[in-house]
C-alpha atoms as a PDB file:
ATOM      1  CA  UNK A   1      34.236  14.100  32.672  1.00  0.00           C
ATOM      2  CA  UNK A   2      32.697  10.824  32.092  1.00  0.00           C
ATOM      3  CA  UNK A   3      31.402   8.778  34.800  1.00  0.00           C
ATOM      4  CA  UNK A   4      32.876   4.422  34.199  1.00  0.00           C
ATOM      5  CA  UNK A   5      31.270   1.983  36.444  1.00  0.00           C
ATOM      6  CA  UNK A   6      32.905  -1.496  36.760  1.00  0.00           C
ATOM      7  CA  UNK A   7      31.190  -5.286  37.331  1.00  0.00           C
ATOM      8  CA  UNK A   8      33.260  -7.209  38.289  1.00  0.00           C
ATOM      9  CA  UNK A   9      32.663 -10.913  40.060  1.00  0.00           C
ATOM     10  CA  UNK A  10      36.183 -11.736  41.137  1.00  0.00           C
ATOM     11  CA  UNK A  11      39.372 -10.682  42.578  1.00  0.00           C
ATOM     12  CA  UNK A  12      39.290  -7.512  40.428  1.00  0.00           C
ATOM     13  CA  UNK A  13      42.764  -7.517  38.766  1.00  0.00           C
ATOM     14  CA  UNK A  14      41.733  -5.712  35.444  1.00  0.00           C
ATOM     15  CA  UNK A  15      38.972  -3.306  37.837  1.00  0.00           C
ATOM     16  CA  UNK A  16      42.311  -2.282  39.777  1.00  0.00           C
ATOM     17  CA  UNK A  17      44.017  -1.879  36.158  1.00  0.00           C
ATOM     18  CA  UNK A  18      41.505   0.246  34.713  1.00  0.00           C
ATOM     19  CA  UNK A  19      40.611   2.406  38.008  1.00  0.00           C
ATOM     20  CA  UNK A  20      44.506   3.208  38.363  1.00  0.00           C
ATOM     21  CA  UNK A  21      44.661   3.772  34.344  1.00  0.00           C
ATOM     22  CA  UNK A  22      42.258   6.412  34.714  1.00  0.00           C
ATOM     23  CA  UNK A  23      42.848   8.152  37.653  1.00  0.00           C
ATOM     24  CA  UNK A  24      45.300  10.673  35.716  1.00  0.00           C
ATOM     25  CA  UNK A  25      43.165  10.581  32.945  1.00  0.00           C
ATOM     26  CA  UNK A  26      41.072  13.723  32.043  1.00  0.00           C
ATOM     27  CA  UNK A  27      38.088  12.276  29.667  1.00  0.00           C
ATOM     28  CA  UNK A  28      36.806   9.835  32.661  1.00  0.00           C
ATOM     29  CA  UNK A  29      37.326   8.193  36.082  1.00  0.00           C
ATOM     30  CA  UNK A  30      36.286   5.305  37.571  1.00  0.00           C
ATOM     31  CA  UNK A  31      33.537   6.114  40.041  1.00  0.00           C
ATOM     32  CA  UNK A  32      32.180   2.616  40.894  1.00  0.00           C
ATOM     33  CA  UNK A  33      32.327  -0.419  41.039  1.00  0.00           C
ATOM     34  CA  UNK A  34      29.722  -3.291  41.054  1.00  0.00           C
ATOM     35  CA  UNK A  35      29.774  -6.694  42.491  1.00  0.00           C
ATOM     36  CA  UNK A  36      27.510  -9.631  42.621  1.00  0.00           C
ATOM     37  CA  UNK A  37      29.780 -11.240  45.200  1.00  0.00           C
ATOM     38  CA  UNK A  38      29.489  -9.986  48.443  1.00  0.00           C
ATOM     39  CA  UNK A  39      33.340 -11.892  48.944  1.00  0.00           C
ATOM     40  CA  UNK A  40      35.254 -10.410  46.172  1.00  0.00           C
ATOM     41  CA  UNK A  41      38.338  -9.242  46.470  1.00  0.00           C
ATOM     42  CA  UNK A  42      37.891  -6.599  43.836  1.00  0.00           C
ATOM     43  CA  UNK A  43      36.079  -4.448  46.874  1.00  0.00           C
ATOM     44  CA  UNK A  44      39.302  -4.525  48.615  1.00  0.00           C
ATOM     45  CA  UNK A  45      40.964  -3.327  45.445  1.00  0.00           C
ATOM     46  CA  UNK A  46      38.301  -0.622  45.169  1.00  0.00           C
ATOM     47  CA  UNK A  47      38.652   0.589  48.664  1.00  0.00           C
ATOM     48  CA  UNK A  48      42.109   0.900  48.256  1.00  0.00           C
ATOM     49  CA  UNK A  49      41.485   3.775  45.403  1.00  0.00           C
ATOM     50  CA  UNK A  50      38.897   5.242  47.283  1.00  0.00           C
ATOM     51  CA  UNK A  51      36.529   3.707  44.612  1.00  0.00           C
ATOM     52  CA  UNK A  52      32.812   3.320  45.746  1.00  0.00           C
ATOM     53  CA  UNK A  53      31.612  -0.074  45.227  1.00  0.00           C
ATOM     54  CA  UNK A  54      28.120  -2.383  45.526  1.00  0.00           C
ATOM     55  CA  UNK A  55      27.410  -5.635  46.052  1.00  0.00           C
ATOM     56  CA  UNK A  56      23.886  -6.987  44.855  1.00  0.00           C
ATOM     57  CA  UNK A  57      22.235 -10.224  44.598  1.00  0.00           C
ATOM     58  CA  UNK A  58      20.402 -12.249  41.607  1.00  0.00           C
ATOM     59  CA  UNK A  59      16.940 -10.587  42.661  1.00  0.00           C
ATOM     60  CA  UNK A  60      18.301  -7.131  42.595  1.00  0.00           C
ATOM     61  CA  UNK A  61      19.837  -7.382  39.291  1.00  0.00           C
ATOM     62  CA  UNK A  62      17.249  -9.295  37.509  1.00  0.00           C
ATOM     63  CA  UNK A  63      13.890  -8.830  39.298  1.00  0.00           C
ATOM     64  CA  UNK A  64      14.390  -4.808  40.237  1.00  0.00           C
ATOM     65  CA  UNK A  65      15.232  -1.722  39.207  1.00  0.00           C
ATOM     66  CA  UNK A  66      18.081  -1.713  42.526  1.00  0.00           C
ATOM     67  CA  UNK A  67      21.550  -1.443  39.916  1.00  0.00           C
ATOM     68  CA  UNK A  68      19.525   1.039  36.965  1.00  0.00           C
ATOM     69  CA  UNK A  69      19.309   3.659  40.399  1.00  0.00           C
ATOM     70  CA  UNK A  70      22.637   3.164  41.555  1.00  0.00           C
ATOM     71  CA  UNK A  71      23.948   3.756  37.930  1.00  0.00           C
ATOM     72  CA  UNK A  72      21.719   6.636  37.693  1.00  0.00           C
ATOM     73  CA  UNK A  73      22.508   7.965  40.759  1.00  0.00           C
ATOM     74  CA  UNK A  74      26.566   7.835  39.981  1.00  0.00           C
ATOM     75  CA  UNK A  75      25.805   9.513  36.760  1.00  0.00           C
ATOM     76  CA  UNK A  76      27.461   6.894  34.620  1.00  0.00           C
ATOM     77  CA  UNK A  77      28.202   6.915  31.409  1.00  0.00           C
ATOM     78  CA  UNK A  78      30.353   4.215  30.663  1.00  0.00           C
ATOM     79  CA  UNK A  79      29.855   0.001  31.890  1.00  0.00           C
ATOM     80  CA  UNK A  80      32.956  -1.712  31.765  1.00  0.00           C
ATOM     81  CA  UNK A  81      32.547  -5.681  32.543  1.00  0.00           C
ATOM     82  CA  UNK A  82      35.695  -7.054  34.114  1.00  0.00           C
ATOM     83  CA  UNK A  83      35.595 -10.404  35.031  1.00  0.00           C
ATOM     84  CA  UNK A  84      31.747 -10.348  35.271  1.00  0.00           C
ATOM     85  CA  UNK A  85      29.942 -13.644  35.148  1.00  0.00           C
ATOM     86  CA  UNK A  86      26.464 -12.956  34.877  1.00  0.00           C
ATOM     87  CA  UNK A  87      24.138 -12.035  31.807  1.00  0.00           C
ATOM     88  CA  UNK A  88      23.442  -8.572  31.393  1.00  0.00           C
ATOM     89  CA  UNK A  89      19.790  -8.498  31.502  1.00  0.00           C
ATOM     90  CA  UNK A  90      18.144  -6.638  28.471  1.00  0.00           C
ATOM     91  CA  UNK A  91      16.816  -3.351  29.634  1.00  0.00           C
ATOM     92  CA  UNK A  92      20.724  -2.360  31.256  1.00  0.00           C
ATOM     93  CA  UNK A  93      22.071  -3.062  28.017  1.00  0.00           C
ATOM     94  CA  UNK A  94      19.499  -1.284  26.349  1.00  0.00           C
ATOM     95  CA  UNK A  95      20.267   2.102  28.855  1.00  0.00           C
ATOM     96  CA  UNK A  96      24.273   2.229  27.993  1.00  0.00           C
ATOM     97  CA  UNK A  97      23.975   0.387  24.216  1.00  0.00           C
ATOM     98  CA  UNK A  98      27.203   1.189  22.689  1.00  0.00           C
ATOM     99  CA  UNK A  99      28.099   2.429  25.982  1.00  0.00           C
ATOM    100  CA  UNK A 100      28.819  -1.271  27.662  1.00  0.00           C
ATOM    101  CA  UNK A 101      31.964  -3.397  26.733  1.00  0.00           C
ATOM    102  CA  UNK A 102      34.001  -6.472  27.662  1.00  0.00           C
ATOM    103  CA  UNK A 103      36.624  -8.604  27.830  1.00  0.00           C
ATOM    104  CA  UNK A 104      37.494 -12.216  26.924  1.00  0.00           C
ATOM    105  CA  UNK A 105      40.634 -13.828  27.375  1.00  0.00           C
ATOM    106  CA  UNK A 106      40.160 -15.791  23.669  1.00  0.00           C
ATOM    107  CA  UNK A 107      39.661 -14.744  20.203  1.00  0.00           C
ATOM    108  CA  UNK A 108      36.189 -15.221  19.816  1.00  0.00           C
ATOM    109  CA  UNK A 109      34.066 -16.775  18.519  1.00  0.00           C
ATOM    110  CA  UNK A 110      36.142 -19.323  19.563  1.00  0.00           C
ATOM    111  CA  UNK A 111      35.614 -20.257  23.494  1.00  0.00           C
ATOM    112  CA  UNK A 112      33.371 -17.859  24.113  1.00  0.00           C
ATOM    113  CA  UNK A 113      29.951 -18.635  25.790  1.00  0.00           C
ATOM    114  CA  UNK A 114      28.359 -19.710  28.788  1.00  0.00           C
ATOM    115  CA  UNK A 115      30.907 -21.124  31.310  1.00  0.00           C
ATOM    116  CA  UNK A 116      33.617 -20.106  29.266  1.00  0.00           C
ATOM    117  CA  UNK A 117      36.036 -17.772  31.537  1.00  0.00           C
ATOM    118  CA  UNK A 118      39.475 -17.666  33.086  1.00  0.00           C
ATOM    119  CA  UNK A 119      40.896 -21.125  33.373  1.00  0.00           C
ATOM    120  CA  UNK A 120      38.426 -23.047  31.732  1.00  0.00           C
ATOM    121  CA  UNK A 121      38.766 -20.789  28.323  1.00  0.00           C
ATOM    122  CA  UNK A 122      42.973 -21.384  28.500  1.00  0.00           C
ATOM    123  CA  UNK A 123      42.801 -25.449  29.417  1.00  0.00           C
ATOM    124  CA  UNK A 124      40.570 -25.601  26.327  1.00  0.00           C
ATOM    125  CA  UNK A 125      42.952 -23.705  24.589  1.00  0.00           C
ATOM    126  CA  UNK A 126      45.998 -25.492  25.342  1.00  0.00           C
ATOM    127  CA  UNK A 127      43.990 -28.794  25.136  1.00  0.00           C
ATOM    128  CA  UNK A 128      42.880 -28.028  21.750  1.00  0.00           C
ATOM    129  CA  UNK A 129      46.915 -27.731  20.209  1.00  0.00           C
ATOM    130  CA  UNK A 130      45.835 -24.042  19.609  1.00  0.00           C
ATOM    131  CA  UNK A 131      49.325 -21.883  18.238  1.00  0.00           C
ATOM    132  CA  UNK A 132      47.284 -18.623  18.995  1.00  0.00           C
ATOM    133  CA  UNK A 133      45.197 -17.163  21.968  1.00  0.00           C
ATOM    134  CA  UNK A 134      44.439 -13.520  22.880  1.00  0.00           C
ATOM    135  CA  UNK A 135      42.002 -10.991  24.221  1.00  0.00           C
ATOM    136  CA  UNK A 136      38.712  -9.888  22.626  1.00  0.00           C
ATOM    137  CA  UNK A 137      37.176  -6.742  24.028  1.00  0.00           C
ATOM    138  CA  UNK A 138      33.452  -6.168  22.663  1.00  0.00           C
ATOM    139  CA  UNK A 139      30.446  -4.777  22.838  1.00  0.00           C
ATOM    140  CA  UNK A 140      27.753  -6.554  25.627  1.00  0.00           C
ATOM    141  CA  UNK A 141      24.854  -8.165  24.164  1.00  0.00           C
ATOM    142  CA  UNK A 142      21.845 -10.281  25.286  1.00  0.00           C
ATOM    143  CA  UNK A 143      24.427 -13.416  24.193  1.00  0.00           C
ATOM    144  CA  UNK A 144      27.101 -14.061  26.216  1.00  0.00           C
ATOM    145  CA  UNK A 145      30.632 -13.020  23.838  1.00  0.00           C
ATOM    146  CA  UNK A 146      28.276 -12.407  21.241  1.00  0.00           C
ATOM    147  CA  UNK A 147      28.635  -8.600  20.800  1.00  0.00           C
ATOM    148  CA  UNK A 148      29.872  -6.949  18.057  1.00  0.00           C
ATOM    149  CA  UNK A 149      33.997  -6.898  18.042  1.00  0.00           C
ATOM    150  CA  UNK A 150      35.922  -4.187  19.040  1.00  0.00           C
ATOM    151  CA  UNK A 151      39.265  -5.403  19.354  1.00  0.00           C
ATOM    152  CA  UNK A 152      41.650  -8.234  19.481  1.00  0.00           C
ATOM    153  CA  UNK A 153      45.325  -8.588  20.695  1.00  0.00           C
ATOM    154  CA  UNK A 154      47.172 -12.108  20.275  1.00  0.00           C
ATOM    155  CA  UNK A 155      49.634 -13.858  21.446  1.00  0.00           C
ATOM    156  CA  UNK A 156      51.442 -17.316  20.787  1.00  0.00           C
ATOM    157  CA  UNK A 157      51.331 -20.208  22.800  1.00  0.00           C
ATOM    158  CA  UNK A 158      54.514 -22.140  23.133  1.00  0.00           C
ATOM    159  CA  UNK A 159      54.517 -25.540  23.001  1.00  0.00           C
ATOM    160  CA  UNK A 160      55.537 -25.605  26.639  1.00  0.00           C
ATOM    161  CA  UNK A 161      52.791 -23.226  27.669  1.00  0.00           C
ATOM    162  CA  UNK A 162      50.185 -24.483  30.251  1.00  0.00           C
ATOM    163  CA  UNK A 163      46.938 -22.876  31.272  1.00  0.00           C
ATOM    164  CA  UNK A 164      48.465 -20.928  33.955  1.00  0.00           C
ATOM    165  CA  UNK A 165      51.429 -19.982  31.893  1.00  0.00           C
ATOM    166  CA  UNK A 166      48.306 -18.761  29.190  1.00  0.00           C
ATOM    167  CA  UNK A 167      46.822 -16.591  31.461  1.00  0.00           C
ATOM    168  CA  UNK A 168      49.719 -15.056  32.462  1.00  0.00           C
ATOM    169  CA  UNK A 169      50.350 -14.145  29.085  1.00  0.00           C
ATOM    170  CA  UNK A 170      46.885 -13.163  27.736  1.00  0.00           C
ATOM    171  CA  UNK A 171      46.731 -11.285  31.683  1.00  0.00           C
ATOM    172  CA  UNK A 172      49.313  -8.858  30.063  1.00  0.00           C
ATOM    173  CA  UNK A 173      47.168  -7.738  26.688  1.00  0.00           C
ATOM    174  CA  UNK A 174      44.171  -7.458  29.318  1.00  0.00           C
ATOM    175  CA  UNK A 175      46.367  -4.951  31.117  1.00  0.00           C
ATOM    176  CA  UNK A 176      47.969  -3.122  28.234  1.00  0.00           C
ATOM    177  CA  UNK A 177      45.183  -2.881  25.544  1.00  0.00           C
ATOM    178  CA  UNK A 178      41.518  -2.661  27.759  1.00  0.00           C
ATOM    179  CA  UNK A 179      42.407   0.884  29.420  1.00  0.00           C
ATOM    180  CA  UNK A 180      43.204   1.892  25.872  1.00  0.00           C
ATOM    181  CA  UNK A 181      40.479   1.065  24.003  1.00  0.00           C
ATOM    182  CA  UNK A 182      37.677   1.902  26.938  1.00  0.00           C
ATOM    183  CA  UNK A 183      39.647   5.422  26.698  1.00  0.00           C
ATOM    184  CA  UNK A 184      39.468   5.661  22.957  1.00  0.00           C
ATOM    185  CA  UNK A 185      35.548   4.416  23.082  1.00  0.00           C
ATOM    186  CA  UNK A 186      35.104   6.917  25.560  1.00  0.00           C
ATOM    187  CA  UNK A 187      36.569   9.811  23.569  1.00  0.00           C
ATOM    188  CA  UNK A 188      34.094   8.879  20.708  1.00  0.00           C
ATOM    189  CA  UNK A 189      30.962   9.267  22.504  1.00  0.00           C
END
Protein backbone atom coordinates (compact mmCIF):
# COMPACT_ATOMS: atom_id res chain seq x y z
CA UNK A 1 0.00 0.00 0.00
CA UNK A 2 1.22 3.37 -0.76
CA UNK A 3 1.96 5.80 1.84
CA UNK A 4 0.09 9.87 0.64
CA UNK A 5 1.15 12.68 2.77
CA UNK A 6 -0.89 15.95 2.56
CA UNK A 7 0.32 19.96 2.90
CA UNK A 8 -2.05 21.69 3.44
CA UNK A 9 -2.08 25.59 4.87
CA UNK A 10 -5.76 26.07 5.49
CA UNK A 11 -8.96 24.77 6.70
CA UNK A 12 -8.28 21.45 4.91
CA UNK A 13 -11.52 20.88 2.91
CA UNK A 14 -9.93 18.92 -0.08
CA UNK A 15 -7.20 17.10 2.82
CA UNK A 16 -10.61 15.85 4.50
CA UNK A 17 -11.83 14.92 0.79
CA UNK A 18 -8.95 12.99 -0.16
CA UNK A 19 -8.20 11.27 3.42
CA UNK A 20 -12.00 10.03 3.45
CA UNK A 21 -11.63 9.09 -0.48
CA UNK A 22 -9.01 6.80 0.40
CA UNK A 23 -9.73 5.28 3.43
CA UNK A 24 -11.65 2.31 1.53
CA UNK A 25 -9.24 2.41 -1.00
CA UNK A 26 -6.72 -0.52 -1.36
CA UNK A 27 -3.67 1.06 -3.55
CA UNK A 28 -3.01 3.90 -0.72
CA UNK A 29 -4.10 5.77 2.44
CA UNK A 30 -3.56 8.89 3.72
CA UNK A 31 -1.04 8.65 6.53
CA UNK A 32 -0.18 12.35 7.15
CA UNK A 33 -0.68 15.35 6.96
CA UNK A 34 1.57 18.50 6.94
CA UNK A 35 0.97 21.99 8.01
CA UNK A 36 2.86 25.18 8.06
CA UNK A 37 0.15 26.73 10.21
CA UNK A 38 0.21 25.82 13.58
CA UNK A 39 -3.86 27.28 13.49
CA UNK A 40 -5.27 25.33 10.70
CA UNK A 41 -8.22 23.83 10.81
CA UNK A 42 -7.18 21.03 8.52
CA UNK A 43 -5.50 19.40 11.93
CA UNK A 44 -8.89 19.24 13.32
CA UNK A 45 -10.03 17.57 10.14
CA UNK A 46 -7.07 15.19 10.42
CA UNK A 47 -7.68 14.27 13.97
CA UNK A 48 -11.01 13.51 13.24
CA UNK A 49 -9.75 10.48 10.78
CA UNK A 50 -7.25 9.52 13.06
CA UNK A 51 -4.78 11.08 10.50
CA UNK A 52 -1.28 12.02 11.96
CA UNK A 53 -0.41 15.47 11.22
CA UNK A 54 2.74 18.21 11.63
CA UNK A 55 3.02 21.56 11.88
CA UNK A 56 6.48 23.22 10.91
CA UNK A 57 7.78 26.60 10.49
CA UNK A 58 9.71 28.55 7.51
CA UNK A 59 13.19 27.42 9.08
CA UNK A 60 12.24 23.84 9.23
CA UNK A 61 11.07 23.59 5.78
CA UNK A 62 13.61 25.64 4.08
CA UNK A 63 16.78 25.75 6.24
CA UNK A 64 16.63 21.80 7.54
CA UNK A 65 16.26 18.56 6.75
CA UNK A 66 13.07 18.50 9.75
CA UNK A 67 9.97 17.57 6.84
CA UNK A 68 12.58 15.10 4.39
CA UNK A 69 12.70 12.85 8.08
CA UNK A 70 9.22 13.04 8.83
CA UNK A 71 8.41 11.96 5.17
CA UNK A 72 10.96 9.36 5.47
CA UNK A 73 9.98 8.23 8.56
CA UNK A 74 6.05 7.80 7.36
CA UNK A 75 7.35 5.94 4.43
CA UNK A 76 5.66 8.13 1.87
CA UNK A 77 5.30 7.72 -1.38
CA UNK A 78 2.96 10.06 -2.62
CA UNK A 79 2.84 14.40 -1.79
CA UNK A 80 -0.40 15.70 -2.41
CA UNK A 81 -0.53 19.74 -2.01
CA UNK A 82 -3.97 20.86 -0.92
CA UNK A 83 -4.34 24.27 -0.35
CA UNK A 84 -0.57 24.70 0.28
CA UNK A 85 0.86 28.17 0.00
CA UNK A 86 4.40 27.89 0.16
CA UNK A 87 7.15 26.98 -2.55
CA UNK A 88 8.27 23.61 -2.52
CA UNK A 89 11.87 23.99 -2.04
CA UNK A 90 14.05 22.08 -4.67
CA UNK A 91 15.59 19.10 -3.05
CA UNK A 92 11.66 17.79 -1.74
CA UNK A 93 10.62 18.02 -5.15
CA UNK A 94 13.55 16.43 -6.36
CA UNK A 95 12.88 13.22 -3.60
CA UNK A 96 9.04 12.52 -4.85
CA UNK A 97 9.56 14.04 -8.75
CA UNK A 98 6.63 12.71 -10.50
CA UNK A 99 5.51 11.67 -7.21
CA UNK A 100 4.20 15.40 -6.00
CA UNK A 101 0.96 17.03 -7.46
CA UNK A 102 -1.50 19.90 -7.07
CA UNK A 103 -4.34 21.71 -7.39
CA UNK A 104 -5.50 25.09 -8.75
CA UNK A 105 -8.83 26.34 -8.79
CA UNK A 106 -8.16 28.00 -12.62
CA UNK A 107 -7.16 26.71 -15.89
CA UNK A 108 -3.74 27.57 -15.97
CA UNK A 109 -1.67 29.24 -17.19
CA UNK A 110 -4.13 31.60 -16.64
CA UNK A 111 -4.16 32.95 -12.79
CA UNK A 112 -1.74 30.91 -11.70
CA UNK A 113 1.36 32.25 -9.78
CA UNK A 114 2.47 33.78 -6.76
CA UNK A 115 -0.49 35.09 -4.67
CA UNK A 116 -2.82 33.57 -6.86
CA UNK A 117 -5.21 31.18 -4.62
CA UNK A 118 -8.76 30.79 -3.43
CA UNK A 119 -10.59 34.06 -3.65
CA UNK A 120 -8.18 36.12 -5.22
CA UNK A 121 -7.87 33.53 -8.39
CA UNK A 122 -12.11 33.62 -8.71
CA UNK A 123 -12.50 37.74 -8.20
CA UNK A 124 -9.97 37.88 -11.05
CA UNK A 125 -11.91 35.56 -12.81
CA UNK A 126 -15.20 37.02 -12.56
CA UNK A 127 -13.56 40.51 -12.91
CA UNK A 128 -12.00 39.58 -16.06
CA UNK A 129 -15.77 38.66 -17.97
CA UNK A 130 -14.23 35.09 -18.07
CA UNK A 131 -17.28 32.40 -19.56
CA UNK A 132 -14.98 29.50 -18.26
CA UNK A 133 -13.10 28.58 -14.96
CA UNK A 134 -12.05 25.16 -13.60
CA UNK A 135 -9.51 23.08 -11.76
CA UNK A 136 -5.96 22.24 -12.89
CA UNK A 137 -4.25 19.45 -11.02
CA UNK A 138 -0.35 19.21 -11.93
CA UNK A 139 2.75 18.22 -11.31
CA UNK A 140 4.89 20.56 -8.46
CA UNK A 141 7.74 22.37 -9.78
CA UNK A 142 10.35 24.94 -8.58
CA UNK A 143 7.57 27.62 -10.25
CA UNK A 144 4.63 28.11 -8.59
CA UNK A 145 1.53 26.44 -11.19
CA UNK A 146 4.22 25.88 -13.46
CA UNK A 147 4.34 22.04 -13.54
CA UNK A 148 3.61 20.00 -16.20
CA UNK A 149 -0.45 19.45 -16.63
CA UNK A 150 -2.16 16.62 -15.56
CA UNK A 151 -5.63 17.45 -15.72
CA UNK A 152 -8.32 19.96 -16.13
CA UNK A 153 -12.12 19.98 -15.34
CA UNK A 154 -14.29 23.19 -16.31
CA UNK A 155 -17.05 24.72 -15.58
CA UNK A 156 -19.15 27.86 -16.78
CA UNK A 157 -19.59 30.92 -15.07
CA UNK A 158 -22.98 32.47 -15.27
CA UNK A 159 -23.35 35.82 -15.75
CA UNK A 160 -24.78 36.09 -12.26
CA UNK A 161 -21.92 34.17 -10.72
CA UNK A 162 -19.78 35.96 -8.03
CA UNK A 163 -16.51 34.86 -6.52
CA UNK A 164 -18.10 33.00 -3.82
CA UNK A 165 -20.69 31.51 -6.06
CA UNK A 166 -17.16 30.44 -8.29
CA UNK A 167 -15.71 28.68 -5.67
CA UNK A 168 -18.52 26.90 -4.81
CA UNK A 169 -18.65 25.62 -8.12
CA UNK A 170 -14.97 24.95 -9.00
CA UNK A 171 -15.06 23.47 -4.89
CA UNK A 172 -17.15 20.61 -6.50
CA UNK A 173 -14.53 19.46 -9.51
CA UNK A 174 -11.83 19.79 -6.57
CA UNK A 175 -13.93 17.20 -4.75
CA UNK A 176 -14.98 14.94 -7.58
CA UNK A 177 -11.90 14.79 -9.93
CA UNK A 178 -8.50 15.23 -7.34
CA UNK A 179 -9.17 11.77 -5.42
CA UNK A 180 -9.45 10.35 -8.91
CA UNK A 181 -6.64 11.33 -10.57
CA UNK A 182 -4.11 11.11 -7.29
CA UNK A 183 -5.63 7.37 -7.36
CA UNK A 184 -5.01 6.81 -11.02
CA UNK A 185 -1.29 8.54 -10.63
CA UNK A 186 -0.85 6.34 -7.87
CA UNK A 187 -1.75 3.12 -9.69
CA UNK A 188 0.91 4.09 -12.36
CA UNK A 189 3.84 4.25 -10.23
Amino acid sequence: MNNIAIFASGSGTNAENLIKYFSTEKAARVSLVLTNRADAYVIERAALHSVRCEVFDRNDFYNTDRVAQILRAEEIDFIVLAGFLWLVPEGLINSFKGRMVNIHPALLPSYGGKGMYGQRVHRAVIENGDKKSGITIHYVNEVYDAGDIIFQASCDIDIHDSAESLAAKIHKLEYRYYPEVVKKLIEEL
